[in-house]
N, C-alpha and C. Protein backbone atom coordinates (compact mmCIF):
# COMPACT_ATOMS: atom_id res chain seq x y z
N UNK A 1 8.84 -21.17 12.41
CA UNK A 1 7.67 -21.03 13.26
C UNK A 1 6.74 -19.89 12.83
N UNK A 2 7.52 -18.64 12.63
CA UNK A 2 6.39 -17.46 12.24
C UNK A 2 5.78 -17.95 10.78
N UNK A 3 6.36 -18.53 9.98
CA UNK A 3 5.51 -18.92 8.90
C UNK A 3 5.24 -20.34 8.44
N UNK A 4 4.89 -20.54 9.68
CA UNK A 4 4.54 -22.49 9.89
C UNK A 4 3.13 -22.11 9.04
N UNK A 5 2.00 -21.03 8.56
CA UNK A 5 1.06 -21.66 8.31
C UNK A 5 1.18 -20.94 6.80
N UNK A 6 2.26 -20.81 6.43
CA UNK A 6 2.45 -20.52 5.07
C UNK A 6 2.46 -21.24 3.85
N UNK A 7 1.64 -20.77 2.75
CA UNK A 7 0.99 -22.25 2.26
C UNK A 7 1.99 -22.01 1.31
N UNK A 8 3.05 -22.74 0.73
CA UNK A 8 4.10 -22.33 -0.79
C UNK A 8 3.48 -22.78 -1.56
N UNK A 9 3.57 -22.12 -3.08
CA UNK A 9 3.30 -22.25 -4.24
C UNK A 9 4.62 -22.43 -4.98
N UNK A 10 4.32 -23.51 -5.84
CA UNK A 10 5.05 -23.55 -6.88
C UNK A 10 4.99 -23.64 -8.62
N UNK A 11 5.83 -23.22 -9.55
CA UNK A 11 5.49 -23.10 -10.70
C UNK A 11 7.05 -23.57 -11.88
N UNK A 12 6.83 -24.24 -12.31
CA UNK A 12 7.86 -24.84 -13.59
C UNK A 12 7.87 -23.33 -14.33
N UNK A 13 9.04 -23.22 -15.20
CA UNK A 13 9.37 -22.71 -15.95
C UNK A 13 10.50 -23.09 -17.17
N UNK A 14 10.09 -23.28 -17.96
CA UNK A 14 11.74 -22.98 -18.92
C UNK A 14 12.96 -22.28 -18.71
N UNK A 15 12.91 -21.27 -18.83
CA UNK A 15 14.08 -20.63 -18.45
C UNK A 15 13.68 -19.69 -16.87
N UNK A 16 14.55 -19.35 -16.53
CA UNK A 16 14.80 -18.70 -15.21
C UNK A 16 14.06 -16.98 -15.40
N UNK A 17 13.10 -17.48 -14.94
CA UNK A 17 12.25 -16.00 -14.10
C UNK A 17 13.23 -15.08 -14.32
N UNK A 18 14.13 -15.32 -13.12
CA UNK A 18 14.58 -14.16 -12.50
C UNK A 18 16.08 -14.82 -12.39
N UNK A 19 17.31 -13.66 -12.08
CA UNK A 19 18.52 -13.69 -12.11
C UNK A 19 18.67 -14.50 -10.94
N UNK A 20 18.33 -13.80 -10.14
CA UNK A 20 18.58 -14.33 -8.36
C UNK A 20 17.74 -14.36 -7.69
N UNK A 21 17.57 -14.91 -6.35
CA UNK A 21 16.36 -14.27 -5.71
C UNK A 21 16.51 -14.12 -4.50
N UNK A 22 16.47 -13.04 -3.83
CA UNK A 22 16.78 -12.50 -2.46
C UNK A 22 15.49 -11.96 -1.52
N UNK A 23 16.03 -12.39 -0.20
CA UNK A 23 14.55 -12.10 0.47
C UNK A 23 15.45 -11.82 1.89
N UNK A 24 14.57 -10.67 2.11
CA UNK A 24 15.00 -9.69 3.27
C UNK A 24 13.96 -9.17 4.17
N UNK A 25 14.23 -9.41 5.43
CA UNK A 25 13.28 -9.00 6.33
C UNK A 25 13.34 -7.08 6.29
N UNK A 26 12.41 -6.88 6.27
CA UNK A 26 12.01 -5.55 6.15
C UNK A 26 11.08 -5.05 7.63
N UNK A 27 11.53 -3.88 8.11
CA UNK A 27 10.66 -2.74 9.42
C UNK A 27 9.50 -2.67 8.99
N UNK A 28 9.90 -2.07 7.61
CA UNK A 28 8.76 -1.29 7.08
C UNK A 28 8.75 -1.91 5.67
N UNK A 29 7.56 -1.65 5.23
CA UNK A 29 7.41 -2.04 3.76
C UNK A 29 7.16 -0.59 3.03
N UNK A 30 7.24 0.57 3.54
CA UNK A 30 7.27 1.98 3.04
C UNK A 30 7.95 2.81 4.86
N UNK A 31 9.57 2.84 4.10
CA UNK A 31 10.03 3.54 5.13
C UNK A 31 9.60 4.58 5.05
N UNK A 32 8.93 5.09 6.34
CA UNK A 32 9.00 6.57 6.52
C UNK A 32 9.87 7.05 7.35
N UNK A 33 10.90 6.51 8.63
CA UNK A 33 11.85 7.09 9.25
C UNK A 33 11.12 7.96 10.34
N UNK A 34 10.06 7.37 10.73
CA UNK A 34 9.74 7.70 12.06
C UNK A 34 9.52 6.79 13.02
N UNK A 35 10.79 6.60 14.02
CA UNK A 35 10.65 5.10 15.28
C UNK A 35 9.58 5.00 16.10
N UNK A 36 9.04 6.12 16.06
CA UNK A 36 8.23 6.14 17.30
C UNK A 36 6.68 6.21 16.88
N UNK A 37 6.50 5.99 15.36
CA UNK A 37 5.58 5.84 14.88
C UNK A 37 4.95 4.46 14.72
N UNK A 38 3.77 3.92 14.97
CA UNK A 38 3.32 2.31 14.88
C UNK A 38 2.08 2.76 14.32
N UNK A 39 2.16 2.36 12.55
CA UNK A 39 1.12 2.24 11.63
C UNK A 39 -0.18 1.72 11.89
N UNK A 40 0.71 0.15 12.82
CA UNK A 40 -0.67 -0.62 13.13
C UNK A 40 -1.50 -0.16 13.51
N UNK A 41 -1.57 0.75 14.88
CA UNK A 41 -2.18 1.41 15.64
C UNK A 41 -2.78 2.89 15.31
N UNK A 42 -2.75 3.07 14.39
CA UNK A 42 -2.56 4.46 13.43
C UNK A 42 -4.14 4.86 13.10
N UNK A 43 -4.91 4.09 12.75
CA UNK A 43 -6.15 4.95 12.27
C UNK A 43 -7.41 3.70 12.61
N UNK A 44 -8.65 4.41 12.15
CA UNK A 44 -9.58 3.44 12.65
C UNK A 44 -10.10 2.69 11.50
N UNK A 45 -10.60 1.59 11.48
CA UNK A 45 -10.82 0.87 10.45
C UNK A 45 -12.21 1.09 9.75
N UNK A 46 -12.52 0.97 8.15
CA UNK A 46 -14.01 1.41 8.01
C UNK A 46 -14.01 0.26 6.99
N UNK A 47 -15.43 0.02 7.38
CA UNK A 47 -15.52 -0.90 5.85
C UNK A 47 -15.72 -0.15 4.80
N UNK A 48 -15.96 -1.48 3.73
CA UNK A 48 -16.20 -0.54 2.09
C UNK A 48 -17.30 -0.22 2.06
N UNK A 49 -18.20 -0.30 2.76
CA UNK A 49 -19.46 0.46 2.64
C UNK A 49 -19.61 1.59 3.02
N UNK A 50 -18.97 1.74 4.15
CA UNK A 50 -18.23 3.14 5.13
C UNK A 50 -17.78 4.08 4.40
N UNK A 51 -16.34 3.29 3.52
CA UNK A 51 -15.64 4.08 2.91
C UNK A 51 -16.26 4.79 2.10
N UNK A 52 -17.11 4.22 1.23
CA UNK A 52 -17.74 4.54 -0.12
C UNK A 52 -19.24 5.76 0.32
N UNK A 53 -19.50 5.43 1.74
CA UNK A 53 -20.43 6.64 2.05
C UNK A 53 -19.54 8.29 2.24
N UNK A 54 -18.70 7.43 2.65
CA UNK A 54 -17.86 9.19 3.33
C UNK A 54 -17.60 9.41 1.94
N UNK A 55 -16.74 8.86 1.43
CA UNK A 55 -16.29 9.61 0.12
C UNK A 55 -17.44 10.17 -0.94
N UNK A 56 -18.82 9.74 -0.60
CA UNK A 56 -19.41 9.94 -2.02
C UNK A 56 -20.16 11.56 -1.08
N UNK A 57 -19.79 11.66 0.03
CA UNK A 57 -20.42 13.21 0.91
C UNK A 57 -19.22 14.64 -0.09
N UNK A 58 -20.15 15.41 -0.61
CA UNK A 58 -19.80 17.01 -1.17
C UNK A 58 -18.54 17.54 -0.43
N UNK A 59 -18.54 17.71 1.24
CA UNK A 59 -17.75 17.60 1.43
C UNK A 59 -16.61 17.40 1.78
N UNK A 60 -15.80 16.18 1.62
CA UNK A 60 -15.10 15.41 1.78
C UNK A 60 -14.40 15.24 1.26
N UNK A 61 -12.62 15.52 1.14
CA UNK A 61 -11.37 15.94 0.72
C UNK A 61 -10.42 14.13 0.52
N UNK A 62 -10.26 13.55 0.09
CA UNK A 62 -9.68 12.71 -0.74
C UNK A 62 -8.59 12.95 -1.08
N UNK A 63 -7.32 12.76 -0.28
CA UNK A 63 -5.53 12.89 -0.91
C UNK A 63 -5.28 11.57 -1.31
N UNK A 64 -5.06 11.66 -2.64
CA UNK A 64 -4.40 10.52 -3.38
C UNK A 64 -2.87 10.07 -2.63
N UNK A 65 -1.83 9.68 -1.94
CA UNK A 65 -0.69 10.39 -1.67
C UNK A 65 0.19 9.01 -2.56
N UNK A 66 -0.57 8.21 -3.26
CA UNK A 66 -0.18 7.43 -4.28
C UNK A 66 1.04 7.84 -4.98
N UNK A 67 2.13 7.43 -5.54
CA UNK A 67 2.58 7.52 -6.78
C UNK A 67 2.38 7.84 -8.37
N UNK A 68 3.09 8.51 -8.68
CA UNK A 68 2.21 9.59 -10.49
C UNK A 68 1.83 8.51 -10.79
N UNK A 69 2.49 7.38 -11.06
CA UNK A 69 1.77 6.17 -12.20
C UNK A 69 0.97 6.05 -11.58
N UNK A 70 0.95 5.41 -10.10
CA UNK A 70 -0.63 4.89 -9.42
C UNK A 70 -1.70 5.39 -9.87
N UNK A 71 -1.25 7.14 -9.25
CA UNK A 71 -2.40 8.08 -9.64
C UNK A 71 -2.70 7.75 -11.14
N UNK A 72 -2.12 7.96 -12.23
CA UNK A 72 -2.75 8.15 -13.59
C UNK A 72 -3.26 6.85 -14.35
N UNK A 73 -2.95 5.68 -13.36
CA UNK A 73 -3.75 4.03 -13.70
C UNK A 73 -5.04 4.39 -13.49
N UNK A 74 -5.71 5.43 -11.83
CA UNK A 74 -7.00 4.86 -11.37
C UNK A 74 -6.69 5.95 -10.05
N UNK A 75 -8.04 6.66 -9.89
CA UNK A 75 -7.83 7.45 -8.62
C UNK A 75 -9.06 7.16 -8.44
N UNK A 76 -9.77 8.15 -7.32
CA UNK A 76 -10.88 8.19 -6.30
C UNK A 76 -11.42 9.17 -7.63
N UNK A 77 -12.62 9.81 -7.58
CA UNK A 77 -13.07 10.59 -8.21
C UNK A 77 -12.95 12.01 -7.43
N UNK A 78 -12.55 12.99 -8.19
CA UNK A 78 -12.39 14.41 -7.08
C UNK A 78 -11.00 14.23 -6.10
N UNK A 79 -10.15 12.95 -6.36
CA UNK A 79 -9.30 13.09 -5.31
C UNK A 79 -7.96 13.89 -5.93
N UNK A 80 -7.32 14.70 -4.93
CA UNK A 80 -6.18 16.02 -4.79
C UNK A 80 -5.52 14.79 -5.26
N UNK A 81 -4.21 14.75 -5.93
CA UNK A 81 -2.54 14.52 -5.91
C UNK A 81 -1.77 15.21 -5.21
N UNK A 82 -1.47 15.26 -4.73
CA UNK A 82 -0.36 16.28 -3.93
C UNK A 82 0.82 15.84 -4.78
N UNK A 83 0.96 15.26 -5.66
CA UNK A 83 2.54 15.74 -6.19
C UNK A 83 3.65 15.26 -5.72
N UNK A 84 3.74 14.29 -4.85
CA UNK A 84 4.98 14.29 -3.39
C UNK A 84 5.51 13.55 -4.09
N UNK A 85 6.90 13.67 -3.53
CA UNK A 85 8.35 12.92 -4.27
C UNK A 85 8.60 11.80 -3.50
N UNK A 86 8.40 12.20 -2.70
CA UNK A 86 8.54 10.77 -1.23
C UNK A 86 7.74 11.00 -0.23
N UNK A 87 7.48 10.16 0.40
CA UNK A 87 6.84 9.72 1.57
C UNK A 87 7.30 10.44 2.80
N UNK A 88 8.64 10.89 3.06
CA UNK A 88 9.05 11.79 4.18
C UNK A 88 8.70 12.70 4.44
């Protein structure tokens, strides 16, 4: 029922993708280990036009809190790394 409007894709292969394939319902898709926290409800929404005004203002602080690779694929321009090991 929750994914009655889920459209599947499928694809042939020769040999096998993958070893196995396992699928697990997940809380979170980035645990942070706070219960009483609800993401959904968490911040206000801006569009990309929005976004792209605030960020392009002098002064306006930009935390990457991405991952090193993320960060060194593609950042914001002027945006901090903070360095963080995890998300906690």
């Amino acid at each position: 029922p929750r994914l009655a409007d889920l459209t599947s894709k499928f694809s042939d292969a020769d040999d096998k993708p993958f070893r196995r394939m396992k699928v697990r319902l997940k809380k979170e898709i980035v645990t942070l280990g706070i219960g009483e926290l609800d993401p959904a409800n968490g911040g206000e929404y801006v569009t990309p036009s929005e976004w792209n005004e605030g960020i392009s203002d002098p002064e306006a602080l930009v935390i990457d809190v991405r991952n090193d690779y993320e960060h060194r694929i593609g950042t914001f321009a002027n945006a901090v790394n903070p360095k963080t090991n995890t998300f906690r």
